[in-house]
Protein backbone atom coordinates (compact mmCIF):
# COMPACT_ATOMS: atom_id res chain seq x y z
CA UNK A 1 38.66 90.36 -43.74
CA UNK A 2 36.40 91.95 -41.47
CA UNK A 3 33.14 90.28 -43.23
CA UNK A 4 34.82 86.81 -42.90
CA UNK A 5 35.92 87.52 -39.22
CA UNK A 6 32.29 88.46 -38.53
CA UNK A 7 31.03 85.49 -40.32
CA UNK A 8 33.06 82.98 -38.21
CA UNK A 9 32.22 84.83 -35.24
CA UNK A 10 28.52 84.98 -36.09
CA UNK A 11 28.85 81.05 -36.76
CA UNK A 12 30.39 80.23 -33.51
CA UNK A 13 29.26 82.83 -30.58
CA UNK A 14 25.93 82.68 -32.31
CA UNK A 15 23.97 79.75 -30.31
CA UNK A 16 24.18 80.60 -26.60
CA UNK A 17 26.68 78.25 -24.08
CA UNK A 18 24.94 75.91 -22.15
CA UNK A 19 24.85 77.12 -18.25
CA UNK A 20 22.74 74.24 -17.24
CA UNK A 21 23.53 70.43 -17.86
CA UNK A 22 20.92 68.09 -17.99
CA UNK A 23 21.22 66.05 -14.46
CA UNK A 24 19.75 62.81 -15.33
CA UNK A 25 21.34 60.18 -18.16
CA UNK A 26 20.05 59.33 -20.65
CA UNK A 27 17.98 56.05 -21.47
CA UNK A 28 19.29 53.07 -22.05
CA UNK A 29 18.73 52.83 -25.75
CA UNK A 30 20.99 55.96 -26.17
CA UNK A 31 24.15 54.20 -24.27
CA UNK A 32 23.45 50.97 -26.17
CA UNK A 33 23.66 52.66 -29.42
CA UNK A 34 26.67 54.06 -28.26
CA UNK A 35 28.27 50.95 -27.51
CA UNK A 36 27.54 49.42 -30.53
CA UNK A 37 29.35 52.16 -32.74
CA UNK A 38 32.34 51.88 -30.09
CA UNK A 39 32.24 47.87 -30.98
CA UNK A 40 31.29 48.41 -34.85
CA UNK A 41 34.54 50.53 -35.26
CA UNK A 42 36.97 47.62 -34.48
CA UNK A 43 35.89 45.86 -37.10
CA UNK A 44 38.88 44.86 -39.07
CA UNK A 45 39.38 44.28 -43.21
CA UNK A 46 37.96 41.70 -45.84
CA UNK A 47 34.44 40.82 -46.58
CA UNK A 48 33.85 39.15 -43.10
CA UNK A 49 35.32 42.68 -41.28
CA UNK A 50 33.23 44.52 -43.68
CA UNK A 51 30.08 42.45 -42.36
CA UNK A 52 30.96 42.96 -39.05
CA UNK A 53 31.00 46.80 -39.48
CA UNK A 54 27.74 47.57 -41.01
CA UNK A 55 25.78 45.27 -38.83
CA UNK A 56 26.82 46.54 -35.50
CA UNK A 57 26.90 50.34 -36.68
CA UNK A 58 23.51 49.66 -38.18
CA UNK A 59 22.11 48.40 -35.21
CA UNK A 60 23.55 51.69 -33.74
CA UNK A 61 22.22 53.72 -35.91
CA UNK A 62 18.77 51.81 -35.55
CA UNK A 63 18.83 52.14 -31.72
CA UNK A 64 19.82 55.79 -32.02
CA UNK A 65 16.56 56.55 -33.93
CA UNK A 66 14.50 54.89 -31.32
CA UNK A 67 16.34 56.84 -28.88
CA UNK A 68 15.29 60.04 -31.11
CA UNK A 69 11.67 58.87 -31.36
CA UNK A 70 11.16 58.02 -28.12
CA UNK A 71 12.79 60.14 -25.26
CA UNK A 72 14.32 63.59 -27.42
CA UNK A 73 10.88 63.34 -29.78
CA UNK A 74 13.34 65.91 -32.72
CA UNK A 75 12.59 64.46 -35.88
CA UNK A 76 15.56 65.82 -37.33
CA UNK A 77 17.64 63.55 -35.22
CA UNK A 78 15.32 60.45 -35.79
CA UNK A 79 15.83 60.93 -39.85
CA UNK A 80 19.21 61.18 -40.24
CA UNK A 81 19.88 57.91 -37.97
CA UNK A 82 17.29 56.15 -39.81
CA UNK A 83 19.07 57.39 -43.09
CA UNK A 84 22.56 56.24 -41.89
CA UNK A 85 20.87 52.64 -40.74
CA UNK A 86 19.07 52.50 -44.08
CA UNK A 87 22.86 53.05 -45.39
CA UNK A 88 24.54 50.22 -43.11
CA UNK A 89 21.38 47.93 -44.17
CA UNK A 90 22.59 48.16 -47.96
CA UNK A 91 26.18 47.82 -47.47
CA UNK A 92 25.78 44.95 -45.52
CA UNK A 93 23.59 42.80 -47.82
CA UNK A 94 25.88 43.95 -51.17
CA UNK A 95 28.94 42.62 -49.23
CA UNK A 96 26.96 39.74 -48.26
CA UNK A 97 25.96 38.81 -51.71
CA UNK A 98 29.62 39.63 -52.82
CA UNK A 99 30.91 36.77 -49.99
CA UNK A 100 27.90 34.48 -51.80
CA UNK A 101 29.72 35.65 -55.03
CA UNK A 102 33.26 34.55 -54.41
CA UNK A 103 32.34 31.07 -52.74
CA UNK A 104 34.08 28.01 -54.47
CA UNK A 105 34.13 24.34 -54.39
CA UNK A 106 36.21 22.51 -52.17
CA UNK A 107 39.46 22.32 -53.89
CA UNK A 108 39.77 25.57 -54.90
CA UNK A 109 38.37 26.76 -51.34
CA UNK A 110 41.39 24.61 -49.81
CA UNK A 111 43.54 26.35 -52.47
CA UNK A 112 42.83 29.17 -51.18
CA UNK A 113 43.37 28.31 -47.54
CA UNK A 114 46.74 26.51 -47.89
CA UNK A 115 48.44 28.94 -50.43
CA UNK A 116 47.09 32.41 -50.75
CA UNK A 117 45.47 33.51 -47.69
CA UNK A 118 48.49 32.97 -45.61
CA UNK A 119 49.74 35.91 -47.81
CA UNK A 120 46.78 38.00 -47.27
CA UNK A 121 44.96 37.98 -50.95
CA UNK A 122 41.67 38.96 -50.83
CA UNK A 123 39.02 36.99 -52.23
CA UNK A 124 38.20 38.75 -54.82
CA UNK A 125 41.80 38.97 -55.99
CA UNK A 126 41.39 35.03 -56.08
CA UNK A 127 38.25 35.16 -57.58
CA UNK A 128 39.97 36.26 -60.84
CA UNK A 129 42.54 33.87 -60.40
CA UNK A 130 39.98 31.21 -60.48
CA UNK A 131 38.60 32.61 -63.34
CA UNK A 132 41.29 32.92 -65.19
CA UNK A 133 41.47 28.89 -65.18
CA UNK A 134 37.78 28.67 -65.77
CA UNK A 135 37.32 27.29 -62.35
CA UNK A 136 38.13 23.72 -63.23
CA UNK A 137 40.19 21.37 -61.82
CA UNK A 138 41.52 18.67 -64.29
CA UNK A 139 42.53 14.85 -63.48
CA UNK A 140 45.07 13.12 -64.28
CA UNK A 141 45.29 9.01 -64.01
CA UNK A 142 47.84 6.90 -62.54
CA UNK A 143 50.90 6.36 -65.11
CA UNK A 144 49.71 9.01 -67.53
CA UNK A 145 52.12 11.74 -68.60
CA UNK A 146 51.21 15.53 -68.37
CA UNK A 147 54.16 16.39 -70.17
CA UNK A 148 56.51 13.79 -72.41
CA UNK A 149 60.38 15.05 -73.12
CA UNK A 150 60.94 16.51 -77.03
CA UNK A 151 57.03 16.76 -77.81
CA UNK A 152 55.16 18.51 -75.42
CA UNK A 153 54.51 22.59 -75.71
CA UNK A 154 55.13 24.84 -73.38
CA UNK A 155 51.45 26.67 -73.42
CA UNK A 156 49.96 26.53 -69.73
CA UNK A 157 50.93 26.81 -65.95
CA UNK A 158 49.63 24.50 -63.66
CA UNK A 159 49.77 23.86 -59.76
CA UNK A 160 49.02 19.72 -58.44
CA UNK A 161 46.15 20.12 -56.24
CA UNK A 162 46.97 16.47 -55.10
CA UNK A 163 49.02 13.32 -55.97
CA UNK A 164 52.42 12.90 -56.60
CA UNK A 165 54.36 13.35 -59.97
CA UNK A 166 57.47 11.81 -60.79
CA UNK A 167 60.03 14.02 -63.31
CA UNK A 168 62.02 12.13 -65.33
CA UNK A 169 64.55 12.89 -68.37
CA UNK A 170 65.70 9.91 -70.55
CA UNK A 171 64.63 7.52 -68.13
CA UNK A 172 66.56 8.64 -65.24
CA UNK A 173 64.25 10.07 -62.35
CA UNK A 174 65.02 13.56 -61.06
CA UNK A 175 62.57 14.31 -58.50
CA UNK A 176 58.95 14.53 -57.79
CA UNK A 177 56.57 17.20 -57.29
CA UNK A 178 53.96 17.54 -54.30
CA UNK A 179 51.13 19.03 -54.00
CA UNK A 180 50.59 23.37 -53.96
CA UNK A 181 54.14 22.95 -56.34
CA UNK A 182 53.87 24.07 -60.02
CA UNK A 183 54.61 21.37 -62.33
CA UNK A 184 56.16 23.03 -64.98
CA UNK A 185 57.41 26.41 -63.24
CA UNK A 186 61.08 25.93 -64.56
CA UNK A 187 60.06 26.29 -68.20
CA UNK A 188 57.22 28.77 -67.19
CA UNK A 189 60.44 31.02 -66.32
CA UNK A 190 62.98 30.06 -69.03
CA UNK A 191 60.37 31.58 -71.53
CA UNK A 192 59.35 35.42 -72.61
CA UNK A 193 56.03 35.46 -73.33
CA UNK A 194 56.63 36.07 -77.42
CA UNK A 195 58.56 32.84 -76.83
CA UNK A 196 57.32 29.06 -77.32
CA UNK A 197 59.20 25.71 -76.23
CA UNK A 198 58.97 22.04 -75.45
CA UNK A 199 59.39 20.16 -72.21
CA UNK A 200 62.86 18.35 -71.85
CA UNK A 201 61.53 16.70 -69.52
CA UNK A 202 58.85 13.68 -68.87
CA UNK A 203 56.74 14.35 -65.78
CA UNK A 204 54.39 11.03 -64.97
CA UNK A 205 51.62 10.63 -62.41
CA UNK A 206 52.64 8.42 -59.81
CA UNK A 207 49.12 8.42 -58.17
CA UNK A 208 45.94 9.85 -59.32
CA UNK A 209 46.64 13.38 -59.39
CA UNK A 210 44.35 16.35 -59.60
CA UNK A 211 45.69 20.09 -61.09
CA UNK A 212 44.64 23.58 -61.85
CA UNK A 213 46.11 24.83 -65.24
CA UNK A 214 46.01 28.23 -66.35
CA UNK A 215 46.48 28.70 -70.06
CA UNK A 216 50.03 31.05 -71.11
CA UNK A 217 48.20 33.27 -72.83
CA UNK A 218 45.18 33.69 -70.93
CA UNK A 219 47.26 34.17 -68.11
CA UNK A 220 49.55 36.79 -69.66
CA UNK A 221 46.34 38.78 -70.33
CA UNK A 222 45.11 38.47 -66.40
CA UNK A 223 48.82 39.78 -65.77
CA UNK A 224 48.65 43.04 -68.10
CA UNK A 225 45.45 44.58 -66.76
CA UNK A 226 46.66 43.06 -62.74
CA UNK A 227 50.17 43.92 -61.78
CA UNK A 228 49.65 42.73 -58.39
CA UNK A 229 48.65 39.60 -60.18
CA UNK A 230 51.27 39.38 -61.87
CA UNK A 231 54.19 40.12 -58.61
CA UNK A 232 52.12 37.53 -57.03
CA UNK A 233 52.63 34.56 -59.29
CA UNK A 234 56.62 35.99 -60.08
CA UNK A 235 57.15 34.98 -56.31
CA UNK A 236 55.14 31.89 -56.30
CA UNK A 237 56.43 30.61 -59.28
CA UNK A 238 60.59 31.70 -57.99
CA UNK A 239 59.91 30.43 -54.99
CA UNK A 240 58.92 27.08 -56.44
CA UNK A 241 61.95 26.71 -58.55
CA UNK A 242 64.27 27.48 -55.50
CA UNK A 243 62.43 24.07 -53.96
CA UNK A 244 62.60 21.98 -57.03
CA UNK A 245 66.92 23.03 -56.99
CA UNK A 246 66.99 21.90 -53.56
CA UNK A 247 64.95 18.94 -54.33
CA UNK A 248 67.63 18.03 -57.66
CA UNK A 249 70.35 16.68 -55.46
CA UNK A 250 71.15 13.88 -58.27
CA UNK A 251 72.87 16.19 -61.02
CA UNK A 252 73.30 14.82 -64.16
CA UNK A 253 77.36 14.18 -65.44
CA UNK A 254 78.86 15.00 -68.85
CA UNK A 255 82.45 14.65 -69.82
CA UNK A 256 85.23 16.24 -68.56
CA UNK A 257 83.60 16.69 -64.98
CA UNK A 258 80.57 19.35 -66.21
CA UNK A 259 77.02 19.60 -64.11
CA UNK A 260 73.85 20.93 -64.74
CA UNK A 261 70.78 20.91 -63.93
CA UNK A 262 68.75 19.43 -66.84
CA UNK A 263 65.34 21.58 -65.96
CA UNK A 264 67.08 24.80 -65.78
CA UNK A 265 69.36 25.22 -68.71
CA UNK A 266 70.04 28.41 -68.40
CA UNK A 267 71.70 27.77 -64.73
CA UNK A 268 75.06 26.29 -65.34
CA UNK A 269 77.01 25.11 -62.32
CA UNK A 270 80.51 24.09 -63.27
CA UNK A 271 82.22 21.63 -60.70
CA UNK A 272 85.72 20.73 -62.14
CA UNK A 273 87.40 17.90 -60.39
CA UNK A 274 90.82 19.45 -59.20
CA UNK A 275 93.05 17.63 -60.51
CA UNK A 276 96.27 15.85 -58.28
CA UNK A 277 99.35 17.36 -57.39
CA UNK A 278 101.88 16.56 -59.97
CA UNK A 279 104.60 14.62 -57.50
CA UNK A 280 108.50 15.98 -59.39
CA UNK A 281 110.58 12.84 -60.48
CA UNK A 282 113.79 12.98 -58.38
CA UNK A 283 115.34 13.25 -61.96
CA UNK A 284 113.95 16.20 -61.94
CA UNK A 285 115.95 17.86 -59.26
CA UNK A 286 119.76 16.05 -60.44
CA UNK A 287 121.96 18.21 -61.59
CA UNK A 288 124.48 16.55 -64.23
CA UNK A 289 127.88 16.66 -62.87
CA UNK A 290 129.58 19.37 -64.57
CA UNK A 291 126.98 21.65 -65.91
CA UNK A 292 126.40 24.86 -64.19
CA UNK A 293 124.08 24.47 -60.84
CA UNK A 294 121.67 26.51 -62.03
CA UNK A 295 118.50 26.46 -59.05
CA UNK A 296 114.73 25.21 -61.25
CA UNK A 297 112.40 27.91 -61.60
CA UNK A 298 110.14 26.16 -59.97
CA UNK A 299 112.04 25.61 -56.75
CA UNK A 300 113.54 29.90 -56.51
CA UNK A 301 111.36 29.87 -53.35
CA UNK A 302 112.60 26.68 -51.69
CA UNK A 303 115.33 26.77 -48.92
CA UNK A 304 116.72 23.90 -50.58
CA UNK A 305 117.22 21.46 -53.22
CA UNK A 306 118.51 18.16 -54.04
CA UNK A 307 122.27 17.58 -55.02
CA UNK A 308 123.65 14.21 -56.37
């Protein structure tokens, strides 16, 4: 104890106090360098925060070696500020090349912008995204069907970049879907993964239309190795199907007074018509004249019935 007392004592009592401080300030390179690390910390997140970072504490850095070189002449001082520029000088051309990296075309840049930046996903979380569909975005003509009821599988998920689509089952229109909505999110969720299906339902392009499909496998692989991925398309995708339900205000009948929604089979909403009071026939309440006046069970409660 009393070698590691002496040691920390030693380390801090050993340089003698200052009793005289310097009366003139120092140059102006020093207090420019010093307001650039002040501005470089308030940098905030993201590539484009990142950028700002390393360039202003690089030029702080940079002016702080100058300062070194020039006015306190210690050589120690000048290295490592030229080290720690020579640092902020590589950071900020890797996450410059990274921003060149992650640039897209239009649509997918507009993608980007309308749907997942507003909930804060980094670019290079969208990057894979992209990826995942093989960056392409694929058209689809006026009156041509993505999806035709009994025949087509269930094997992709795709979001309409633009157009309209009109949904349609045996004829009878539904709804339509606009653009940033899935068109096939409903049968997206009414499948496990080990599972495969068919559309019951025929979804037709009203307009040219232009989509982004991501294949079901291909996808379920992106999710297993991303779970953030993976939370990220389970809201997108529920939110989207709480839409298309608000959107499905014609329900389809069946006998006896049954709805459902013909998309979502699994969601049964049962709206029996109550049926109409049953009126009693005054019959009903006549008693025969000389049988015992016995009250109905019916009417124990009442305050009164009917007599002949």
């Amino acid at each position: 104890m009393g070698e590691n007392a002496s040691f920390w004592e030693s380390l801090i009592y050993a340089h003698p106090t200052c009793t005289t401080w310097k009366q003139e300030a120092e140059g102006s390179i020093y207090h420019l360098a010093s307001i650039l690390f002040v501005v470089g910390f308030m940098g905030g997140s993201g590539f484009f925060g990142l950028l700002y970072v390393f360039s202003l504490l690089g030029l702080g850095f940079l002016c702080s070696s100058v300062w070194a070189w020039l006015d306190v002449c210690a050589a120690d001082i000048f290295s490592w500020n030229f080290v720690l520029f020579a640092i902020c000088f590589v950071q900020f051309i890797y996450v410059t090349y990274q921003v060149r990296s992650v640039a897209f075309d239009r649509e997918f840049q507009e993608l980007y912008s309308a749907l997942f930046q507003p909930l804060g996903i980094s670019l290079t979380v969208y990057r894979k995204i992209v990826l995942c569909c093989d960056a392409e975005v694929i058209t689809l003509e006026k009156e041509h069907c993505y999806a035709m009821q009994g025949k087509t599988p269930i094997d992709k998920l795709s979001l309409l970049v633009s157009g309209r689509i009109r949904v349609t089952v045996d004829g009878e229109f539904l709804h339509y879907i606009f653009p940033l909505q899935f068109l096939d999110s409903p049968e997206w969720d009414s499948l496990r993964p080990t599972e495969e299906g068919i559309f019951q339902v025929t979804l037709t392009a009203e307009t040219d239309c232009r989509y982004v499909a991501w294949r079901r496998k291909k996808l379920y692989l992106l999710f297993a190795k991303h779970r953030f991925i993976s939370r990220l398309f389970s809201i997108l995708i529920g939110s989207d199907i709480a839409e298309k339900l608000y959107a499905l205000n014609d329900r389809v009948h069946v006998g006896q007074g049954f709805r459902y929604d013909i998309r979502l089979p699994n969601f049964y909403h049962v709206a029996l018509p109550e049926p109409p009071p049953v009126q009693p026939s005054p019959r009903s309440h006549r008693l025969q004249r000389g049988s015992p006046r016995r009250k109905p069970a019916a009417l124990t409660n009442c305050g009164s019935f009917l007599t002949p």
